[in-house]
C-alpha atoms as a PDB file:
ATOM      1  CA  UNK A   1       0.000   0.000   0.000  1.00  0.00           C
ATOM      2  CA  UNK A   2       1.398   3.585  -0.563  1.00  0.00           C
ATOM      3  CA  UNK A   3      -0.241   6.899   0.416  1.00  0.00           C
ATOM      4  CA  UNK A   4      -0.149   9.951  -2.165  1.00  0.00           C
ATOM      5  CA  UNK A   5      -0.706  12.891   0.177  1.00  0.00           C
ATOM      6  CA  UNK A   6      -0.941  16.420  -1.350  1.00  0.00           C
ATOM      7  CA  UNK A   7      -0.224  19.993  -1.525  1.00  0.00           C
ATOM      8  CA  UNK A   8      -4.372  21.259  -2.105  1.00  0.00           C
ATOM      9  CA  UNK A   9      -4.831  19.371   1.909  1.00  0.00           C
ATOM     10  CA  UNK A  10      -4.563  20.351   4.849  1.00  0.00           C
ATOM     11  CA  UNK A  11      -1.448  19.493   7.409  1.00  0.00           C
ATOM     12  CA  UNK A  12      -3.930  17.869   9.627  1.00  0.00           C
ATOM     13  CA  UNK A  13      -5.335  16.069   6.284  1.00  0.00           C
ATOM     14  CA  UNK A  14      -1.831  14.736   5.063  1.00  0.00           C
ATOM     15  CA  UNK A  15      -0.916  14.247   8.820  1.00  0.00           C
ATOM     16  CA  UNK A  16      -3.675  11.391   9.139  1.00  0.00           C
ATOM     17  CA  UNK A  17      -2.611   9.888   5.659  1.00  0.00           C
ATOM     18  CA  UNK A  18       0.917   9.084   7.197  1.00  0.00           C
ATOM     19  CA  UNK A  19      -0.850   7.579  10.295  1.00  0.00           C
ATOM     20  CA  UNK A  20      -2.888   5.610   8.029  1.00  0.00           C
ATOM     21  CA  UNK A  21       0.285   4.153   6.329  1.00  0.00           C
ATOM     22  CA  UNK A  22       1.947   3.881   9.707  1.00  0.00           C
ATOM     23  CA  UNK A  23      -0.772   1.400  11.027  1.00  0.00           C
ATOM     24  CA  UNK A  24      -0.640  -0.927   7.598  1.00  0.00           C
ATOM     25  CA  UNK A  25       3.379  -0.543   7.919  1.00  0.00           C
ATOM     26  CA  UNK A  26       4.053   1.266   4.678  1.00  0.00           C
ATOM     27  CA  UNK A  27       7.261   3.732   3.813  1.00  0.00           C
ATOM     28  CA  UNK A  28       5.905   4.699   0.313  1.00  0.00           C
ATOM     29  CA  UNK A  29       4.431   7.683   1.255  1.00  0.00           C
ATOM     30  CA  UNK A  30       4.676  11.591   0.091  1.00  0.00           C
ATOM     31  CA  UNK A  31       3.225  14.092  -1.962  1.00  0.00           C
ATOM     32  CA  UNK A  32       4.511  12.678  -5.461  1.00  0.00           C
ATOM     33  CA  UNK A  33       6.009  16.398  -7.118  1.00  0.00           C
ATOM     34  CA  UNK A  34       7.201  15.006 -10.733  1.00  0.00           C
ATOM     35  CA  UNK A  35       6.587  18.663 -12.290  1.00  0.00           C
ATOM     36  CA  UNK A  36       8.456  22.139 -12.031  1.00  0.00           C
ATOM     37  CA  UNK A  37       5.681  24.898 -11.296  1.00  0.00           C
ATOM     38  CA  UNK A  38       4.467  26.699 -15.131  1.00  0.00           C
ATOM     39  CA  UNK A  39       5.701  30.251 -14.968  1.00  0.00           C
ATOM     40  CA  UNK A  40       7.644  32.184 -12.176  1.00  0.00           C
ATOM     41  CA  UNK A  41       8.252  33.351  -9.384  1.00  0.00           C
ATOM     42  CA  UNK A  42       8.842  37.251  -8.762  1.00  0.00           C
ATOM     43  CA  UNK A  43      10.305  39.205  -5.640  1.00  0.00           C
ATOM     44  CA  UNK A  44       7.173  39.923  -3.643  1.00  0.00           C
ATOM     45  CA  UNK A  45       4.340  37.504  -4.042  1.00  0.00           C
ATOM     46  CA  UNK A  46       3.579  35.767  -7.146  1.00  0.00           C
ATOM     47  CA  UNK A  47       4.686  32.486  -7.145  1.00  0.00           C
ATOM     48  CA  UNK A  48       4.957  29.963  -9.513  1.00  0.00           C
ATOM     49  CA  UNK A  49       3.202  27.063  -7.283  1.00  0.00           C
ATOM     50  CA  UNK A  50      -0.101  27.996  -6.787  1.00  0.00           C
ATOM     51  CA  UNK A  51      -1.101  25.326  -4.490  1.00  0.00           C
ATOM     52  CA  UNK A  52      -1.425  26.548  -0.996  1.00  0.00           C
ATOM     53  CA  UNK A  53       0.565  23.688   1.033  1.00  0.00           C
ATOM     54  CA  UNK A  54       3.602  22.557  -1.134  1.00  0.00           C
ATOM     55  CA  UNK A  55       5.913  23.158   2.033  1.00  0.00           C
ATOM     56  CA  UNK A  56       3.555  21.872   4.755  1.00  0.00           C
ATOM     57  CA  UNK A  57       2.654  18.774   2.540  1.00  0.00           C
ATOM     58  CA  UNK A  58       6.639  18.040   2.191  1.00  0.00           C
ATOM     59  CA  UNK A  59       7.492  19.092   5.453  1.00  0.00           C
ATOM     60  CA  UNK A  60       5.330  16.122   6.648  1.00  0.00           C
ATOM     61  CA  UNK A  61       5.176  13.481   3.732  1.00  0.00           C
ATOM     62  CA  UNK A  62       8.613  13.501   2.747  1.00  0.00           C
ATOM     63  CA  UNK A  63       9.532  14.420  -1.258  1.00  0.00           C
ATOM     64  CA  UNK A  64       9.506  11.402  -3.127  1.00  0.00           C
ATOM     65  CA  UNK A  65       8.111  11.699  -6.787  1.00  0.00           C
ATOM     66  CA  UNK A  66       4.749  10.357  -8.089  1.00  0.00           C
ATOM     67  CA  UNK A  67       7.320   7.647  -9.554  1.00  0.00           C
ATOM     68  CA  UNK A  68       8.559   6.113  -6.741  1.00  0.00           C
ATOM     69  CA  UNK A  69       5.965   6.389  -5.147  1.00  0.00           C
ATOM     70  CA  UNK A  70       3.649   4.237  -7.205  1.00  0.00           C
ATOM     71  CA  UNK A  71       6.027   1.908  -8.779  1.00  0.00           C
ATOM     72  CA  UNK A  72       5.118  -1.500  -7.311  1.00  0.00           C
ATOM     73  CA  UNK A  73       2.395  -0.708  -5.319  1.00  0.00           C
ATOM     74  CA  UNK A  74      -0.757  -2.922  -5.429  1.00  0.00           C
ATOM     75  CA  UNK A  75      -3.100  -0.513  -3.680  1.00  0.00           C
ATOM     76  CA  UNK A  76      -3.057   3.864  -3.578  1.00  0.00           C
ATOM     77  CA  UNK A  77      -4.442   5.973  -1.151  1.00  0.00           C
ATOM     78  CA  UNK A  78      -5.040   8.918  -2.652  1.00  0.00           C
ATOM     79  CA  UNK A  79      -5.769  12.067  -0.794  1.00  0.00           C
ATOM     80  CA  UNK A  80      -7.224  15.336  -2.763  1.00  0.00           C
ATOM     81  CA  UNK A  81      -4.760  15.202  -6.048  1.00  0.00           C
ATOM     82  CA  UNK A  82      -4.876  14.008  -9.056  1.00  0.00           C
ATOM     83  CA  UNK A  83      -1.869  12.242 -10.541  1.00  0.00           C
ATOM     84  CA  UNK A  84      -3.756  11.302 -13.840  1.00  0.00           C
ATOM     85  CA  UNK A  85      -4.486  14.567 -15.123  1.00  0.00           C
ATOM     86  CA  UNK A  86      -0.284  15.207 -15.963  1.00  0.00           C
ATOM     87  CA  UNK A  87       1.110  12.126 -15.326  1.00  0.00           C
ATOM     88  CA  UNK A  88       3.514  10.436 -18.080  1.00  0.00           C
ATOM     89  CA  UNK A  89       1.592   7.542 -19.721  1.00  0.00           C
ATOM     90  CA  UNK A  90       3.960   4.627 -18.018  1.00  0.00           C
ATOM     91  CA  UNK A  91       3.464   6.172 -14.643  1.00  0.00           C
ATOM     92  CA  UNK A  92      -0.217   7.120 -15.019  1.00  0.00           C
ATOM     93  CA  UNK A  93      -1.084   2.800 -16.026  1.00  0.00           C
ATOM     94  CA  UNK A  94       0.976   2.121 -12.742  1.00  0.00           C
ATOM     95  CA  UNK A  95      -1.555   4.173 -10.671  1.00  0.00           C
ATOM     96  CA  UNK A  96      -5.009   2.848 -12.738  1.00  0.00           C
ATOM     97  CA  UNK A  97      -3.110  -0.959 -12.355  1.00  0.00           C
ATOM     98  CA  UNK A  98      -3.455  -0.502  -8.679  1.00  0.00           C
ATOM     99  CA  UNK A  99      -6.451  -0.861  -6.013  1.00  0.00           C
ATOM    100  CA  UNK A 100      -7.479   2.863  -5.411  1.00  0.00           C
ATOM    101  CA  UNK A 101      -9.189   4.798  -2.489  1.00  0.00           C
ATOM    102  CA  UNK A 102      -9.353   8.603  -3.589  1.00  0.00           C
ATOM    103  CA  UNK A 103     -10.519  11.282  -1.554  1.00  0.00           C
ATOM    104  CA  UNK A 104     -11.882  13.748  -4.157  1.00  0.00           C
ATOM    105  CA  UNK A 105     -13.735  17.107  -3.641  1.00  0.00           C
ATOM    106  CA  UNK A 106     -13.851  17.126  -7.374  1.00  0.00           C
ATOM    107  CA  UNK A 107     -14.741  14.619 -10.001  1.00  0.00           C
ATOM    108  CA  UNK A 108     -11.585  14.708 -11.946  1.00  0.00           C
ATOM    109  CA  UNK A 109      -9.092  12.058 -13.793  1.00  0.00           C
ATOM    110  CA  UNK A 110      -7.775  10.210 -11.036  1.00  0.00           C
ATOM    111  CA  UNK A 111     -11.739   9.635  -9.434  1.00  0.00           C
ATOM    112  CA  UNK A 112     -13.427   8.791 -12.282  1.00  0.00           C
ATOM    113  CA  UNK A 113     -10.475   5.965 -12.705  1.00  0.00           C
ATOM    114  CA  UNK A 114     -11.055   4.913  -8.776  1.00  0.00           C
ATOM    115  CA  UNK A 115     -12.098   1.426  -7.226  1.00  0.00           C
ATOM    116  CA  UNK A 116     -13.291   3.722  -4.400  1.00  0.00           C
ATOM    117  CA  UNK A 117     -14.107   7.489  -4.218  1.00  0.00           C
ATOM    118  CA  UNK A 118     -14.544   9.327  -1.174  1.00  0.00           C
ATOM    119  CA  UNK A 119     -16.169  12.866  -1.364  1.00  0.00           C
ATOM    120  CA  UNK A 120     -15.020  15.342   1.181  1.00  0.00           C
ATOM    121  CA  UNK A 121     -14.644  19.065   1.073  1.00  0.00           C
ATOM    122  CA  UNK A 122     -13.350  21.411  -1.394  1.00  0.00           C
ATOM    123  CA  UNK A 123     -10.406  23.329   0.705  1.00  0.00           C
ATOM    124  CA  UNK A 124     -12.799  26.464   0.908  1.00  0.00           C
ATOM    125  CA  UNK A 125     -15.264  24.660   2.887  1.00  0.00           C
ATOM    126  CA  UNK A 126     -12.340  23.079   5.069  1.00  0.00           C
ATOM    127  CA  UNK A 127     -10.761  24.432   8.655  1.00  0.00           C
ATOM    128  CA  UNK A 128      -6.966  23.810   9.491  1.00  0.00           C
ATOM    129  CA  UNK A 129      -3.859  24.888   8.963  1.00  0.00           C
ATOM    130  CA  UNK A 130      -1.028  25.318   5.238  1.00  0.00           C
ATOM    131  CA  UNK A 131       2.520  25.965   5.668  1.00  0.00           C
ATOM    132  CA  UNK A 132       3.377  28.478   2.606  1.00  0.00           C
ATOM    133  CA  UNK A 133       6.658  28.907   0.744  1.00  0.00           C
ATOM    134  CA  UNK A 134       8.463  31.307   3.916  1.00  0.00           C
ATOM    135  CA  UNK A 135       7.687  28.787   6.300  1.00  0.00           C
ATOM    136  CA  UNK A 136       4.580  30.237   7.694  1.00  0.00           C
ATOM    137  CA  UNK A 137       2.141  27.865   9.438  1.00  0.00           C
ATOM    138  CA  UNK A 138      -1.787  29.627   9.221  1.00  0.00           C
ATOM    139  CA  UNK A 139      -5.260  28.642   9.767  1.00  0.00           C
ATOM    140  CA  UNK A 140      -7.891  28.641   7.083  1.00  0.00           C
ATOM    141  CA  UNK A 141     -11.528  28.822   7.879  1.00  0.00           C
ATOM    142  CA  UNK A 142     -14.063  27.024   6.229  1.00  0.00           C
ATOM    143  CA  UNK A 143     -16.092  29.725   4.021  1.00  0.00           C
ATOM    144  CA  UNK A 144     -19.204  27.440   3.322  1.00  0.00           C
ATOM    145  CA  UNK A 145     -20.410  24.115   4.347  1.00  0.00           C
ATOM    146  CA  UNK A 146     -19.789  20.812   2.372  1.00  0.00           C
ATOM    147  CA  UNK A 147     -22.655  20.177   0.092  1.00  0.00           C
ATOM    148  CA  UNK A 148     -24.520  16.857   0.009  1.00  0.00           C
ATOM    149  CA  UNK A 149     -22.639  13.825   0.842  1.00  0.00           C
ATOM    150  CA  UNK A 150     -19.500  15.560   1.174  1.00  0.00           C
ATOM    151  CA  UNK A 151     -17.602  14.365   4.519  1.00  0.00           C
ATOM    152  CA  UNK A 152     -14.524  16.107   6.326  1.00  0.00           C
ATOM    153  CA  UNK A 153     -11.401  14.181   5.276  1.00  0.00           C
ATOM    154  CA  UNK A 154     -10.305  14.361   8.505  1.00  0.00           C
ATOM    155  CA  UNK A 155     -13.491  12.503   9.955  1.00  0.00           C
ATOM    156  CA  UNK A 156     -13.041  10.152   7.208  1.00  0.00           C
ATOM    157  CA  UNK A 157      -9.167   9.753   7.754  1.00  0.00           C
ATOM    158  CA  UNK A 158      -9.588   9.309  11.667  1.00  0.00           C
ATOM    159  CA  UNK A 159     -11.722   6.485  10.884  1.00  0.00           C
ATOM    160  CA  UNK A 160      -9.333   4.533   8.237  1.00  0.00           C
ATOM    161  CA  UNK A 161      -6.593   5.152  10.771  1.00  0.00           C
ATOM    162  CA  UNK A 162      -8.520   2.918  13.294  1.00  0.00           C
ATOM    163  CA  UNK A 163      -9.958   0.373  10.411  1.00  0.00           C
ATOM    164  CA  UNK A 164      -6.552  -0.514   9.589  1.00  0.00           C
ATOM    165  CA  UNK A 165      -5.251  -1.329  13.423  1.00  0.00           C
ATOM    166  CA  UNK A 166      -3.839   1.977  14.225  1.00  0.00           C
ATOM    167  CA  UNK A 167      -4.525   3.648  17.668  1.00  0.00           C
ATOM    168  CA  UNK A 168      -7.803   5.399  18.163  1.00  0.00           C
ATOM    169  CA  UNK A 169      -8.153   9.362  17.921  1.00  0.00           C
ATOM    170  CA  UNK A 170     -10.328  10.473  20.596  1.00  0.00           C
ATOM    171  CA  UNK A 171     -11.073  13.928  18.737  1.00  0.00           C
ATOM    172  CA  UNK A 172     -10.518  14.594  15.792  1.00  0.00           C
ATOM    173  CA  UNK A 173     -11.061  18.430  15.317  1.00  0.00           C
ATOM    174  CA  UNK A 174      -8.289  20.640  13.375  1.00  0.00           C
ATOM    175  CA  UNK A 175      -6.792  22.085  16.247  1.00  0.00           C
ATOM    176  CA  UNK A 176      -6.492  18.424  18.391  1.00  0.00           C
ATOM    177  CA  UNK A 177      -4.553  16.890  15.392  1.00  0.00           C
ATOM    178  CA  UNK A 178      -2.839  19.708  14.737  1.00  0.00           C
ATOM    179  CA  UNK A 179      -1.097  19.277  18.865  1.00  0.00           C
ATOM    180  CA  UNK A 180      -1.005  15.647  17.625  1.00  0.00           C
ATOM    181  CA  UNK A 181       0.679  16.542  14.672  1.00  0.00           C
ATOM    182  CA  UNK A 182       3.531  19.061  16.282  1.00  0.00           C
ATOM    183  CA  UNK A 183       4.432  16.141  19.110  1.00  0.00           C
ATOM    184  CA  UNK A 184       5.832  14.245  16.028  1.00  0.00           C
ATOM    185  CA  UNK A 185       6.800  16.645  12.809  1.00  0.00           C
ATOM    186  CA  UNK A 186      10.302  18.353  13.950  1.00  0.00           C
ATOM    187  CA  UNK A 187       9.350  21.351  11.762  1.00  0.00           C
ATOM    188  CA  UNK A 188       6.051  22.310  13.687  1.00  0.00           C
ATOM    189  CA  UNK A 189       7.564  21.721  16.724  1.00  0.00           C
ATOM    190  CA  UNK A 190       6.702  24.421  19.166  1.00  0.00           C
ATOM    191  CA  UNK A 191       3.579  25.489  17.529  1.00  0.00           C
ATOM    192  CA  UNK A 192      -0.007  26.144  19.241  1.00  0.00           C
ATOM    193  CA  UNK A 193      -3.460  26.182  16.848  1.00  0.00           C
ATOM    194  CA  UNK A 194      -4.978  28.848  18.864  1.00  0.00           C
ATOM    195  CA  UNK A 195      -1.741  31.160  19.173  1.00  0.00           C
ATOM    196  CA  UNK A 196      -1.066  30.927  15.028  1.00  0.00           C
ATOM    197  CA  UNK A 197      -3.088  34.411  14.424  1.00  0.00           C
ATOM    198  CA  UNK A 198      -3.696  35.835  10.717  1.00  0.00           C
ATOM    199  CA  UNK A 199      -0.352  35.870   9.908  1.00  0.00           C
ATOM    200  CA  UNK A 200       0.839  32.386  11.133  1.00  0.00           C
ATOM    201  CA  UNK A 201       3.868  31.399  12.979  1.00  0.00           C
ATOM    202  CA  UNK A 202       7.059  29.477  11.905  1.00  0.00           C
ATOM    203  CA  UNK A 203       8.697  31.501   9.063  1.00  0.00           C
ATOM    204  CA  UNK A 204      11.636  29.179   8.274  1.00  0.00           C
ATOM    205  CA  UNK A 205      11.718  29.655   4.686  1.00  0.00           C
ATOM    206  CA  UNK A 206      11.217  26.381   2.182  1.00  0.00           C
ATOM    207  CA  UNK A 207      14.654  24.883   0.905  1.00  0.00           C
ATOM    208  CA  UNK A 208      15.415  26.675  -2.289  1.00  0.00           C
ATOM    209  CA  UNK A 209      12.658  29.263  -1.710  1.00  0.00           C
ATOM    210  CA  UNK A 210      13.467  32.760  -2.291  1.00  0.00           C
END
């Protein structure tokens, strides 16, 4: 089994993914980055990357590519990405040759070529916490409520993590994994939910960040 976390979740989100591969025993686990950002970056803000979690997503996944990754696994967890929409043809028939659980908050390549899809939130209607490219650990709110059978990955998550023999989470709200998650990432250590403010806290810039 490997895990394919990604940089559109949460930390709490891709947090739970690695304790889900930590209860089946599995190493092959990251966020799967086989592509250089289109355009660039400038001095102030614009970056090339526009997903909001690249850094956090690394920080706790690790940077393997989608490659190794995927290369011999016989089933993919997939959280929130989709590897099928840019994937090189002999890498993309190694993820559809595999058992897959996707957790989608859109309908897009890699779903629609799923054994299993799980619907959960769009990030907009999600609560926790992104690291961006300076380091900087901040909360994001939740602007609307999940539509129809949408679920909170983290809800969702939680419960795989116990399905699979891994230890019980009593709660499972943004701000209890996130103390969860800063007892074991290096990176985060130090860091309180409720003391992270507008601006976040951290601020060690990304490796190779400018």
């Amino acid at each position: 089994t490997a895990g394919l976390g990604s940089a559109n979740a949460t930390n709490e989100e891709n947090f739970l993914l690695g304790r889900v591969l930590d209860a089946v025993k599995s190493k092959k686990l990251g966020v799967g980055f086989d592509w250089e950002p289109k355009g660039e970056d400038d001095d102030i803000l614009h970056r090339a990357d526009l997903t909001p979690n690249r850094t956090g997503a690394q920080r706790l996944l690790g940077e393997d590519t989608l490659t190794a990754i995927v290369d011999g696994a016989k089933a993919l967890v997939i959280l929130d990405a989709n590897p099928l929409e840019d994937a090189p043809s002999d890498v993309a028939s190694k993820v559809k040759s595999a058992k897959t659980v996707v957790f989608a908050s859109h309908y897009d390549e890699t779903a629609q070529a799923a054994d299993v899809v799980l619907p959960i939130a769009a990030f907009f209607e999600r609560t926790g916490t992104v690291t961006n490219f300076e380091g900087q650990t901040q909360i994001i709110n939740a602007a609307v409520p999940a539509p129809g059978d949408a679920r909170k990955a983290l809800d969702i998550l939680a419960g795989m993590v116990e399905a699979v023999g891994g230890k019980k989470l009593k709660k499972t709200a943004p701000g209890d994994i996130f103390a969860e998650l800063v007892k074991k990432a290096k990176p985060f250590k130090g860091l309180k939910f409720d003391k992270l403010g507008e601006n976040g806290a951290g601020g060690k810039k990304a490796e190779g960040s400018k």
